[in-house]
PDB file of N, CA and C in Angstrom:
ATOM      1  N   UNK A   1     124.317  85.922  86.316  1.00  0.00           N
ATOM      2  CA  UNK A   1     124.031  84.603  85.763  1.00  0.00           C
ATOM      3  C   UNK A   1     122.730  84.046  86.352  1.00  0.00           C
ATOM      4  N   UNK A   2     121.855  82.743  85.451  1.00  0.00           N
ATOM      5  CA  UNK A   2     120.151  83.050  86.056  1.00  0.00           C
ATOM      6  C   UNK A   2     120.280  81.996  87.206  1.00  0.00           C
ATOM      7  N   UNK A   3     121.740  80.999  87.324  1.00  0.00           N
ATOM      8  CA  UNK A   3     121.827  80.043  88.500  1.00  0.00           C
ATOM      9  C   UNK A   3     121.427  80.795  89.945  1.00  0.00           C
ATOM     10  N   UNK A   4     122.326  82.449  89.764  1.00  0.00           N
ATOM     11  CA  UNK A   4     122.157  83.128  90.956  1.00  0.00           C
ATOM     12  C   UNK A   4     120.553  83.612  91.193  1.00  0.00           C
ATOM     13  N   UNK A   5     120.113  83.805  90.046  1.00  0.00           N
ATOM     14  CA  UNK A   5     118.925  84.383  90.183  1.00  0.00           C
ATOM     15  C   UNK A   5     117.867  83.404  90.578  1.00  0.00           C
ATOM     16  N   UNK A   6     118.138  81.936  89.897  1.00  0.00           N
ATOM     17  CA  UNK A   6     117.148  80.733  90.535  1.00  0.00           C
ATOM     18  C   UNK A   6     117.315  80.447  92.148  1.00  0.00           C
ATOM     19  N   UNK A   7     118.721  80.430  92.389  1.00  0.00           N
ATOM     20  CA  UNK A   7     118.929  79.959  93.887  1.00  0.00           C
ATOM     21  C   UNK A   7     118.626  81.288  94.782  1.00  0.00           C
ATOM     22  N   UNK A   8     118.942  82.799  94.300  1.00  0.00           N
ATOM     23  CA  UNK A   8     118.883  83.627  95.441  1.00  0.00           C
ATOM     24  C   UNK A   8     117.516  84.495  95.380  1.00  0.00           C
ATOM     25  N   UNK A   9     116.790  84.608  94.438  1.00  0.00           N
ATOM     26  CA  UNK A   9     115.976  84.883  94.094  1.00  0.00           C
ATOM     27  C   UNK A   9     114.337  84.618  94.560  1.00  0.00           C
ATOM     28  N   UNK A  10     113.761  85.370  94.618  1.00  0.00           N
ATOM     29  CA  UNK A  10     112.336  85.407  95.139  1.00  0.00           C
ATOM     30  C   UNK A  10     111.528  84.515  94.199  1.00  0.00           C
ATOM     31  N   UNK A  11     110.619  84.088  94.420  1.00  0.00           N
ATOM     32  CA  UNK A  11     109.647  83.350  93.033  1.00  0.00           C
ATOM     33  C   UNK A  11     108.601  83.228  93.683  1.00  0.00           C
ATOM     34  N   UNK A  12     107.730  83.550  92.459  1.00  0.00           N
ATOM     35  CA  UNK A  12     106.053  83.728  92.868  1.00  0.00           C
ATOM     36  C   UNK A  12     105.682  82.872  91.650  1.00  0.00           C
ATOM     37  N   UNK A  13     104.894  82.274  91.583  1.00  0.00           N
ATOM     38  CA  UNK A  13     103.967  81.196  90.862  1.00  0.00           C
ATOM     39  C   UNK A  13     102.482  81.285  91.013  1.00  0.00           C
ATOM     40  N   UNK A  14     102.030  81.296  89.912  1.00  0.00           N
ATOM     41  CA  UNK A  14     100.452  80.525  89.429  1.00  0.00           C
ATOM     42  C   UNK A  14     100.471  79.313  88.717  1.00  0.00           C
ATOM     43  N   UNK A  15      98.953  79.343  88.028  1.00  0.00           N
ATOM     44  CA  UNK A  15      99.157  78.151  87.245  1.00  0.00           C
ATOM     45  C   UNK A  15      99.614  77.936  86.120  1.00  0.00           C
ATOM     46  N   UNK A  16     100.158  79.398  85.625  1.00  0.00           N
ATOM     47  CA  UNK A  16     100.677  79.062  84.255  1.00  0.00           C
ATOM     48  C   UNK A  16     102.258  79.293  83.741  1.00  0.00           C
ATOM     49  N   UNK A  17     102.603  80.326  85.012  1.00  0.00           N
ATOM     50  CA  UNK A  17     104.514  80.420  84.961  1.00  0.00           C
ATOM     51  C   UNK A  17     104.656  80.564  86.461  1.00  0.00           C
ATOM     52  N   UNK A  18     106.046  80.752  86.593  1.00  0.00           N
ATOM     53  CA  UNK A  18     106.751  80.834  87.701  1.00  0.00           C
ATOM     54  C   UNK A  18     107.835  82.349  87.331  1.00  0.00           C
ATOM     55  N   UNK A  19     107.776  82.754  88.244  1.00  0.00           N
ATOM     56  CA  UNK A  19     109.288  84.113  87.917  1.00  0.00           C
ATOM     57  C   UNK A  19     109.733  83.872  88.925  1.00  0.00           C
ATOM     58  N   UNK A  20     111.144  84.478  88.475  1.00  0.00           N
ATOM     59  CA  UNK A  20     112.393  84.957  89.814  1.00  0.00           C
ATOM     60  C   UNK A  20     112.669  85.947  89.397  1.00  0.00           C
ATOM     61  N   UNK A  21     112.797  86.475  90.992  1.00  0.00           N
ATOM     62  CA  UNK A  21     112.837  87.770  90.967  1.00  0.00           C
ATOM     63  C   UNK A  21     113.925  88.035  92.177  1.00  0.00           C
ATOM     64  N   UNK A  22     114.947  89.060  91.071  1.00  0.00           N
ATOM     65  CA  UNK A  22     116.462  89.130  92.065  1.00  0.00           C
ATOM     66  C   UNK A  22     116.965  90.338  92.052  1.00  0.00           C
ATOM     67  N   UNK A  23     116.705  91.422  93.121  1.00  0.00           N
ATOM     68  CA  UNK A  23     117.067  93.106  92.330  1.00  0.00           C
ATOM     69  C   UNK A  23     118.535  93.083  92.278  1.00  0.00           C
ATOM     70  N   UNK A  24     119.045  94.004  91.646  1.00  0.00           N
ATOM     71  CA  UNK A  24     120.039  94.482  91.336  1.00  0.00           C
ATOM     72  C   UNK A  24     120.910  95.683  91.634  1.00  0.00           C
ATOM     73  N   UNK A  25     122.167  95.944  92.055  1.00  0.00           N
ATOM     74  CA  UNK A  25     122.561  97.287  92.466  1.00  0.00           C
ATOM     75  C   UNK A  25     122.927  98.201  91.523  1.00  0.00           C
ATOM     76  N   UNK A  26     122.571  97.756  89.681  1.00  0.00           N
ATOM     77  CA  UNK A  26     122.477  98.866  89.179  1.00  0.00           C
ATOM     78  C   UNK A  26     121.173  99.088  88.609  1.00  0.00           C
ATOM     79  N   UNK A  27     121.114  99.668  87.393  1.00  0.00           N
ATOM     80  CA  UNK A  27     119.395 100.118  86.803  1.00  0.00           C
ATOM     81  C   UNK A  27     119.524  98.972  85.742  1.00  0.00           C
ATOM     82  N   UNK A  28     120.142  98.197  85.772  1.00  0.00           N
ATOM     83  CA  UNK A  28     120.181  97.511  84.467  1.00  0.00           C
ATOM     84  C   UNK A  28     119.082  96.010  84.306  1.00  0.00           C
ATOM     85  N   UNK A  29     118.536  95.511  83.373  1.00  0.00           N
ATOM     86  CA  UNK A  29     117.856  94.397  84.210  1.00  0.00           C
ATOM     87  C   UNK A  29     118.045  93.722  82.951  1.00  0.00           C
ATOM     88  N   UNK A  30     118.064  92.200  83.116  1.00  0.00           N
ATOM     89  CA  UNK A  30     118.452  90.870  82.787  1.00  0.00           C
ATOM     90  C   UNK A  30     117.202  89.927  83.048  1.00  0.00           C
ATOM     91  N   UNK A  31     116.707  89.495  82.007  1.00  0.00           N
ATOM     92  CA  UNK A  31     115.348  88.612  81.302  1.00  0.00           C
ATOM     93  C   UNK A  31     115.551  87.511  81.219  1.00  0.00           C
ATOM     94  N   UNK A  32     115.283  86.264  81.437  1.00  0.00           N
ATOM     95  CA  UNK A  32     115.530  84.748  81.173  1.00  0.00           C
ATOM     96  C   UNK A  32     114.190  83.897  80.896  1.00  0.00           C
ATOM     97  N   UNK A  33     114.619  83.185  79.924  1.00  0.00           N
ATOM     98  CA  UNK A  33     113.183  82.135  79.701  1.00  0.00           C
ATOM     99  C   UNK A  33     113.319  80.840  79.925  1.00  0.00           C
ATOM    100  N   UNK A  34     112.417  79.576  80.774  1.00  0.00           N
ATOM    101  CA  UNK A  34     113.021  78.679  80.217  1.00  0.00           C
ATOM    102  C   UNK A  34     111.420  77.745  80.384  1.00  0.00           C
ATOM    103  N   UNK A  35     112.068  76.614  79.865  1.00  0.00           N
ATOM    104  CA  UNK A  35     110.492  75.389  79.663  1.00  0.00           C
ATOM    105  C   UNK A  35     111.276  74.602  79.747  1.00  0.00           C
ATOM    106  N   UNK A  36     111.193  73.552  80.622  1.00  0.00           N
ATOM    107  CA  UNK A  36     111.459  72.638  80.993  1.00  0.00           C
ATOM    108  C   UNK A  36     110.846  70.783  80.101  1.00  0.00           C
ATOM    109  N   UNK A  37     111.720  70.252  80.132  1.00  0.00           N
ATOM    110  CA  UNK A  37     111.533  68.476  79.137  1.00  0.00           C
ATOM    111  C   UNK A  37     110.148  68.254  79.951  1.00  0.00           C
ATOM    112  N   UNK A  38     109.832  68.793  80.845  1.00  0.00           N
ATOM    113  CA  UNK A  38     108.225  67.624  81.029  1.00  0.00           C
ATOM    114  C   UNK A  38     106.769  68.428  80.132  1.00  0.00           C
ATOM    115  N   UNK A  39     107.529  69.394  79.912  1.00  0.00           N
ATOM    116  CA  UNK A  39     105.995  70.339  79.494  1.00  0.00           C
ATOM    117  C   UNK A  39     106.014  69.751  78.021  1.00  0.00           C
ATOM    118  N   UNK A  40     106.915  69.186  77.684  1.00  0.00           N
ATOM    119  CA  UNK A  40     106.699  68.355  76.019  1.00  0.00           C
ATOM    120  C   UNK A  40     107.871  68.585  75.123  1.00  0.00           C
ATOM    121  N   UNK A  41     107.234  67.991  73.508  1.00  0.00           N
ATOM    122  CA  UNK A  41     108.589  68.061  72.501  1.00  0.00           C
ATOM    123  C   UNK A  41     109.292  69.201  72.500  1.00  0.00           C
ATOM    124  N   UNK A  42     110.104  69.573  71.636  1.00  0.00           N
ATOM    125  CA  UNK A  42     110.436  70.373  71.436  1.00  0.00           C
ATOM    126  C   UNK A  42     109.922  71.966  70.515  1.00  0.00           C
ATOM    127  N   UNK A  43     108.401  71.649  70.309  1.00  0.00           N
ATOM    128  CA  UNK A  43     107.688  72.044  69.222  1.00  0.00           C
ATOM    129  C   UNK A  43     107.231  73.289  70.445  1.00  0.00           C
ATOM    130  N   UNK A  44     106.498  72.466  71.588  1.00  0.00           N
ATOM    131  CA  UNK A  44     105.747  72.380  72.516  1.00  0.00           C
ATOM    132  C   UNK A  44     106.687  73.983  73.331  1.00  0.00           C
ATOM    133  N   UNK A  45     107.839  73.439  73.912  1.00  0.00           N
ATOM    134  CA  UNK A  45     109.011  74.102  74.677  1.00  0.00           C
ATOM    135  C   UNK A  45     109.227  75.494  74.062  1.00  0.00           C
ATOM    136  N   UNK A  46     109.684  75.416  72.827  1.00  0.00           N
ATOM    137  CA  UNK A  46     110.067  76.633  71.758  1.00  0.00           C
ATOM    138  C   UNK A  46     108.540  77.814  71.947  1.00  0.00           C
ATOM    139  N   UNK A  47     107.387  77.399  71.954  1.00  0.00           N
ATOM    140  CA  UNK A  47     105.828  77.797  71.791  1.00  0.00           C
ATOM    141  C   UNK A  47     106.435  78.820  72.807  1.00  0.00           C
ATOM    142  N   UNK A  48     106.394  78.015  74.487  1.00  0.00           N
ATOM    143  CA  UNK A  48     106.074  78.135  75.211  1.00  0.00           C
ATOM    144  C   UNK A  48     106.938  79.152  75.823  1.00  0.00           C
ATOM    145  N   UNK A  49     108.238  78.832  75.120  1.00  0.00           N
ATOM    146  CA  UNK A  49     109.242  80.475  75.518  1.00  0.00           C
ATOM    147  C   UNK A  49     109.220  81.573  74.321  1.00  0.00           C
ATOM    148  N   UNK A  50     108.389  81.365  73.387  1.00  0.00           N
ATOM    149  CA  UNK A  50     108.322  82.346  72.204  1.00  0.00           C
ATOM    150  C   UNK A  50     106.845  83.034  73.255  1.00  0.00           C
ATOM    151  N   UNK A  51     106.422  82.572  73.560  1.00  0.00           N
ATOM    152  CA  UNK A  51     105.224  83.387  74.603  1.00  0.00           C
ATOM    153  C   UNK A  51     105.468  84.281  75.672  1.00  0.00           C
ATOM    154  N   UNK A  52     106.499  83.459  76.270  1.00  0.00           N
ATOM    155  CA  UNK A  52     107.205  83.906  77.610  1.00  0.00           C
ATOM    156  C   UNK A  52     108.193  85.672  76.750  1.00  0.00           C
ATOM    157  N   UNK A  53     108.441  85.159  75.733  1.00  0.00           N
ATOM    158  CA  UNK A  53     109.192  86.528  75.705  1.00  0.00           C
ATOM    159  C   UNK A  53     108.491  87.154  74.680  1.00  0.00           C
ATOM    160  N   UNK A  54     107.489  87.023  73.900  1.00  0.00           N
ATOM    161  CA  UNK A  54     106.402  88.024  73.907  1.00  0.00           C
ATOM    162  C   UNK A  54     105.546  88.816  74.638  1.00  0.00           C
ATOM    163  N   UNK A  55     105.508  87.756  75.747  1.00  0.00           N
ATOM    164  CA  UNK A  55     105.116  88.888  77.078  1.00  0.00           C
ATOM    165  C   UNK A  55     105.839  90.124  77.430  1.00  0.00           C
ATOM    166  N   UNK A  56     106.781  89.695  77.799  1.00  0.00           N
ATOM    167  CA  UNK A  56     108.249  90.541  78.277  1.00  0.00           C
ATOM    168  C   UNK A  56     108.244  91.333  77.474  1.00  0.00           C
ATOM    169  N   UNK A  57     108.432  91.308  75.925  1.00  0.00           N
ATOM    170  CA  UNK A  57     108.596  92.396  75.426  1.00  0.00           C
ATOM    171  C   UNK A  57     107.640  93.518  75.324  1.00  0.00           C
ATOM    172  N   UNK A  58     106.331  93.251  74.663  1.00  0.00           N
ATOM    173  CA  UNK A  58     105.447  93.775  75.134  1.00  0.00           C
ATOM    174  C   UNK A  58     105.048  94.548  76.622  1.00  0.00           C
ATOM    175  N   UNK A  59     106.036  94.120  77.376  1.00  0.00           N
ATOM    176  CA  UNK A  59     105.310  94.833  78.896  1.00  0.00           C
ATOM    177  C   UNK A  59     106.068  95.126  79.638  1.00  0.00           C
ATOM    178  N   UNK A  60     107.545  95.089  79.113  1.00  0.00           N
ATOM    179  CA  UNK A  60     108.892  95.481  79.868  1.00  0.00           C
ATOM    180  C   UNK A  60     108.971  96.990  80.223  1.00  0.00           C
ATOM    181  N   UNK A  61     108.273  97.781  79.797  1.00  0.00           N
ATOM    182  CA  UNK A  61     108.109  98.947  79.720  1.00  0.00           C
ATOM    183  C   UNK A  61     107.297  99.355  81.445  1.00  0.00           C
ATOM    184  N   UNK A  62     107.119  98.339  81.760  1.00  0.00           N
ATOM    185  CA  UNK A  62     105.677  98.215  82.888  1.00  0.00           C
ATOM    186  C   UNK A  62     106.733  97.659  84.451  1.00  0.00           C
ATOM    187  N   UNK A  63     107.536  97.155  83.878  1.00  0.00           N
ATOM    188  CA  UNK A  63     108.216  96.718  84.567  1.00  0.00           C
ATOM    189  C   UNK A  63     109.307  97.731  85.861  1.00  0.00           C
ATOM    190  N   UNK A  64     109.913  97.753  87.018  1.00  0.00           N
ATOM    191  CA  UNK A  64     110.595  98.597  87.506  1.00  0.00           C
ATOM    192  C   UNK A  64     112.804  98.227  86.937  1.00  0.00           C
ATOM    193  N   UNK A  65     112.966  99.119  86.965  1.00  0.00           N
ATOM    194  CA  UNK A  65     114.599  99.041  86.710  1.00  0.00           C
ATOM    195  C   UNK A  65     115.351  98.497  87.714  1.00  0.00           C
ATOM    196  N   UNK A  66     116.353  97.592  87.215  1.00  0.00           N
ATOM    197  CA  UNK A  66     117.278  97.249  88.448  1.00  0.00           C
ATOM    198  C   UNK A  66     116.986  95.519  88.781  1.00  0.00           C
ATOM    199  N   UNK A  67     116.219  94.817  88.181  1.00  0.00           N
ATOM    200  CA  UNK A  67     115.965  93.935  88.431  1.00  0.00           C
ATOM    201  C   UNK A  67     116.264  92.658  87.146  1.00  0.00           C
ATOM    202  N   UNK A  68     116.450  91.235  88.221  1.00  0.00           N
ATOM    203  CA  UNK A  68     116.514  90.060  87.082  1.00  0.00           C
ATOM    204  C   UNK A  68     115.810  89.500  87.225  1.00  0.00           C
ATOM    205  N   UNK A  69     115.207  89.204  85.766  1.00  0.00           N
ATOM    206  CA  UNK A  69     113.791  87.917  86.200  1.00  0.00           C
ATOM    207  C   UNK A  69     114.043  86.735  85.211  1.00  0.00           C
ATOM    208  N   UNK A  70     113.940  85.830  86.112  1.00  0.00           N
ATOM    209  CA  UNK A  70     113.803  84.250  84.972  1.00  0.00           C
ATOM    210  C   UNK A  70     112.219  84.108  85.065  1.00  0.00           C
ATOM    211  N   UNK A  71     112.215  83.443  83.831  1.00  0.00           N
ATOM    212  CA  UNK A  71     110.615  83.269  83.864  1.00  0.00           C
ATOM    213  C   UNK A  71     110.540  81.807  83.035  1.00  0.00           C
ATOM    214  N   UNK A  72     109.390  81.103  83.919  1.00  0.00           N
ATOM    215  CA  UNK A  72     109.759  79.522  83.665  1.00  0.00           C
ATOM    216  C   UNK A  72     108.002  79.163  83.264  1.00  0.00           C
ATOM    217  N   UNK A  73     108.045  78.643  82.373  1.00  0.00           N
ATOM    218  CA  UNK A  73     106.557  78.577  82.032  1.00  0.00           C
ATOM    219  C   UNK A  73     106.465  76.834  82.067  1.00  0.00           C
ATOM    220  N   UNK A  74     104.891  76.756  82.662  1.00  0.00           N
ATOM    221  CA  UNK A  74     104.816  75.529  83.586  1.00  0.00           C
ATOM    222  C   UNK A  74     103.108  74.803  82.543  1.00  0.00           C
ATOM    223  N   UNK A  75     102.974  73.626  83.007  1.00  0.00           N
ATOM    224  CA  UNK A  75     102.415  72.484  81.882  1.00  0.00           C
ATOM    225  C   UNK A  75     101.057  73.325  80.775  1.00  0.00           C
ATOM    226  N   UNK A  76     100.072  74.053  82.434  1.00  0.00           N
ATOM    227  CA  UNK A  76      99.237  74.725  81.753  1.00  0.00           C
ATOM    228  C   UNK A  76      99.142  76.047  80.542  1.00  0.00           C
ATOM    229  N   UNK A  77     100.289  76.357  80.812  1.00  0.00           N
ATOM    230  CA  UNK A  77     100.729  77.092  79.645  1.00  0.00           C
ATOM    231  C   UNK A  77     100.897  76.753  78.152  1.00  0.00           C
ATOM    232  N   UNK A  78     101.154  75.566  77.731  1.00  0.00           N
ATOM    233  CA  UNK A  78     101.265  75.006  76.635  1.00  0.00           C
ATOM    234  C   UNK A  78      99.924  74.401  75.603  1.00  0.00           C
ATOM    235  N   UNK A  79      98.496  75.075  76.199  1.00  0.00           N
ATOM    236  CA  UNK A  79      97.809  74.570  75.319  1.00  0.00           C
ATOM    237  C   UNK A  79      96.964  76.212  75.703  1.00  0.00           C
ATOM    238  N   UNK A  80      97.596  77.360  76.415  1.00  0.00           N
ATOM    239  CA  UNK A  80      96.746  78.536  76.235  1.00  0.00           C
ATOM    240  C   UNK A  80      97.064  79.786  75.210  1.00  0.00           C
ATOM    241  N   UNK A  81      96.317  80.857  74.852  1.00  0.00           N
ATOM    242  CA  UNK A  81      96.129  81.638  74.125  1.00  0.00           C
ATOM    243  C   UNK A  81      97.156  82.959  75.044  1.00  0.00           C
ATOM    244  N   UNK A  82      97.906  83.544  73.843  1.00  0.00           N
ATOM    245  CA  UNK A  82      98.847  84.828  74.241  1.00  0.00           C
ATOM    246  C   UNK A  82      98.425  85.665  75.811  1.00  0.00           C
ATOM    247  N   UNK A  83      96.769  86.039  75.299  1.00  0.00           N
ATOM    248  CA  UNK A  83      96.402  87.040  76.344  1.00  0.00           C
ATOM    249  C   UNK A  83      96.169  86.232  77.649  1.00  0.00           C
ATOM    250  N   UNK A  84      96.386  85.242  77.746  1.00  0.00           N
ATOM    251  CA  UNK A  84      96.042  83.934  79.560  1.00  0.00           C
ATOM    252  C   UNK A  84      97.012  84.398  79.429  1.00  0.00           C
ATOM    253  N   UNK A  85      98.378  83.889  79.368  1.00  0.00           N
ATOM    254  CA  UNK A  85      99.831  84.290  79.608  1.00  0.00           C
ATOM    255  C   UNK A  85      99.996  85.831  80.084  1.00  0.00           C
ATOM    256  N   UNK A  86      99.571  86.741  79.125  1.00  0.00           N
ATOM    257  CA  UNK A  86      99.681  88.062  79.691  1.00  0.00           C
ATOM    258  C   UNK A  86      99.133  87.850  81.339  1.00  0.00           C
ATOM    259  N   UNK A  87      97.761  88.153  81.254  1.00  0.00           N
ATOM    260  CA  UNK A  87      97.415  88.301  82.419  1.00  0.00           C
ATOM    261  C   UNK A  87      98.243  87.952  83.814  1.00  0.00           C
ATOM    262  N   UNK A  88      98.469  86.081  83.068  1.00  0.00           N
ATOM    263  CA  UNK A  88      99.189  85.603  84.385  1.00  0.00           C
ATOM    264  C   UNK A  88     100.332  86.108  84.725  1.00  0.00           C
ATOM    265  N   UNK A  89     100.904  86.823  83.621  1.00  0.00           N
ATOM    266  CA  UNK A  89     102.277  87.732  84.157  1.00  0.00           C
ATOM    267  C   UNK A  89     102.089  89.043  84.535  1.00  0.00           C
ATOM    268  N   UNK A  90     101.271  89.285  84.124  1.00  0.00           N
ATOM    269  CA  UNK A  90     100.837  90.507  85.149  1.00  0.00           C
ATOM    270  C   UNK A  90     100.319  90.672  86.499  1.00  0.00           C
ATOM    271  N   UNK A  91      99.314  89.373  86.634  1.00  0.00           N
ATOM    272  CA  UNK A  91      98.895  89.244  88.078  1.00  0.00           C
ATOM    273  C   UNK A  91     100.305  88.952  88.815  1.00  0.00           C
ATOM    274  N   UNK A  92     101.425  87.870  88.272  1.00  0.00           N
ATOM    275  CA  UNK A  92     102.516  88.173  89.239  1.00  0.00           C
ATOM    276  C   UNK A  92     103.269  88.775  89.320  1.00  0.00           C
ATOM    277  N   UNK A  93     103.586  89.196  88.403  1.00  0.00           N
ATOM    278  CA  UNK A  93     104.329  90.706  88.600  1.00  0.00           C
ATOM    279  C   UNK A  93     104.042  91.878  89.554  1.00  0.00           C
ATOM    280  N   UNK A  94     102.279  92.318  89.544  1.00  0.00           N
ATOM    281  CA  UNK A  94     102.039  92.938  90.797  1.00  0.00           C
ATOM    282  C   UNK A  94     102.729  92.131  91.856  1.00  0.00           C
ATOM    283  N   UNK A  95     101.939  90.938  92.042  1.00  0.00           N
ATOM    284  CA  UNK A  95     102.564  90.352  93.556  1.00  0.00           C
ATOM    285  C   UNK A  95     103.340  90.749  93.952  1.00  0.00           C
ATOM    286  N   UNK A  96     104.677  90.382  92.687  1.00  0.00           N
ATOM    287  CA  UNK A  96     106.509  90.536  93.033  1.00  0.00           C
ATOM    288  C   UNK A  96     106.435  91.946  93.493  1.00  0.00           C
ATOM    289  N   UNK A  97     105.445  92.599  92.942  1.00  0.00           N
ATOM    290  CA  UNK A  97     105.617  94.402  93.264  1.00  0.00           C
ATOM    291  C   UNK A  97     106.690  94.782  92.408  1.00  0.00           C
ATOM    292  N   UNK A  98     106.941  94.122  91.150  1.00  0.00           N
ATOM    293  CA  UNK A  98     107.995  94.466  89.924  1.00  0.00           C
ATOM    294  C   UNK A  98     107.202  95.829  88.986  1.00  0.00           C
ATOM    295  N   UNK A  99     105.954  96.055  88.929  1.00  0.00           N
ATOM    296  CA  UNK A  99     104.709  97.053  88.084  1.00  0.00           C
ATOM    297  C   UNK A  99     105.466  98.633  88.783  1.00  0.00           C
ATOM    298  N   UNK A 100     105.781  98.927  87.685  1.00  0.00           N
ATOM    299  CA  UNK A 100     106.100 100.484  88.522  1.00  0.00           C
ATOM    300  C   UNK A 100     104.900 101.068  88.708  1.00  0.00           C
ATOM    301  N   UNK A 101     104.518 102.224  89.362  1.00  0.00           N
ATOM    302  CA  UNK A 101     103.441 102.952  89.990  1.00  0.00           C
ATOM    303  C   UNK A 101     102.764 102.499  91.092  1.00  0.00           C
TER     304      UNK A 101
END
């Protein structure tokens, strides 16, 4: 559940999302999105996790097994272009050291 993954979970942040990051004792891994009421309407929110899991899908492949990630996309995100988002999930994802190879 992503309560466990927010409270026990690692999180690395820039300026445009936040992840948690919570491994797992099997190979299986578990994805979460969320946008929070201050980043805007509801027009705004929906954008901003239709991005968040266009990333993911696109790059889950990149990702290591065994792990849960929530991924929380934060104000500056809501007025940028697909590929800013990529990047910024990729630069933290290295961080997390989630990038297999």
């Amino acid at each position: 559940n992503f309560q466990t993954v927010y409270r026990l979970g690692k999180s690395y942040a820039n300026r445009m999302l936040v992840v948690y990051v919570l491994k797992r004792s099997d190979q299986h891994s578990k994805v979460g999105f969320a946008a929070g009421k201050r980043l805007g309407n509801a027009v705004t929110r929906n954008r901003v996790k239709r991005l968040l899991r266009e990333v993911y899908r696109l790059n889950q492949f990149k990702l290591v097994k065994g792990i849960d990630l929530l991924l929380v996309g934060r104000k500056p995100m809501t007025t940028v272009k697909y590929n800013v988002v990529e990047k910024s999930f990729l630069d933290i994802a290295k961080k997390a050291n989630v990038l297999e190879g």
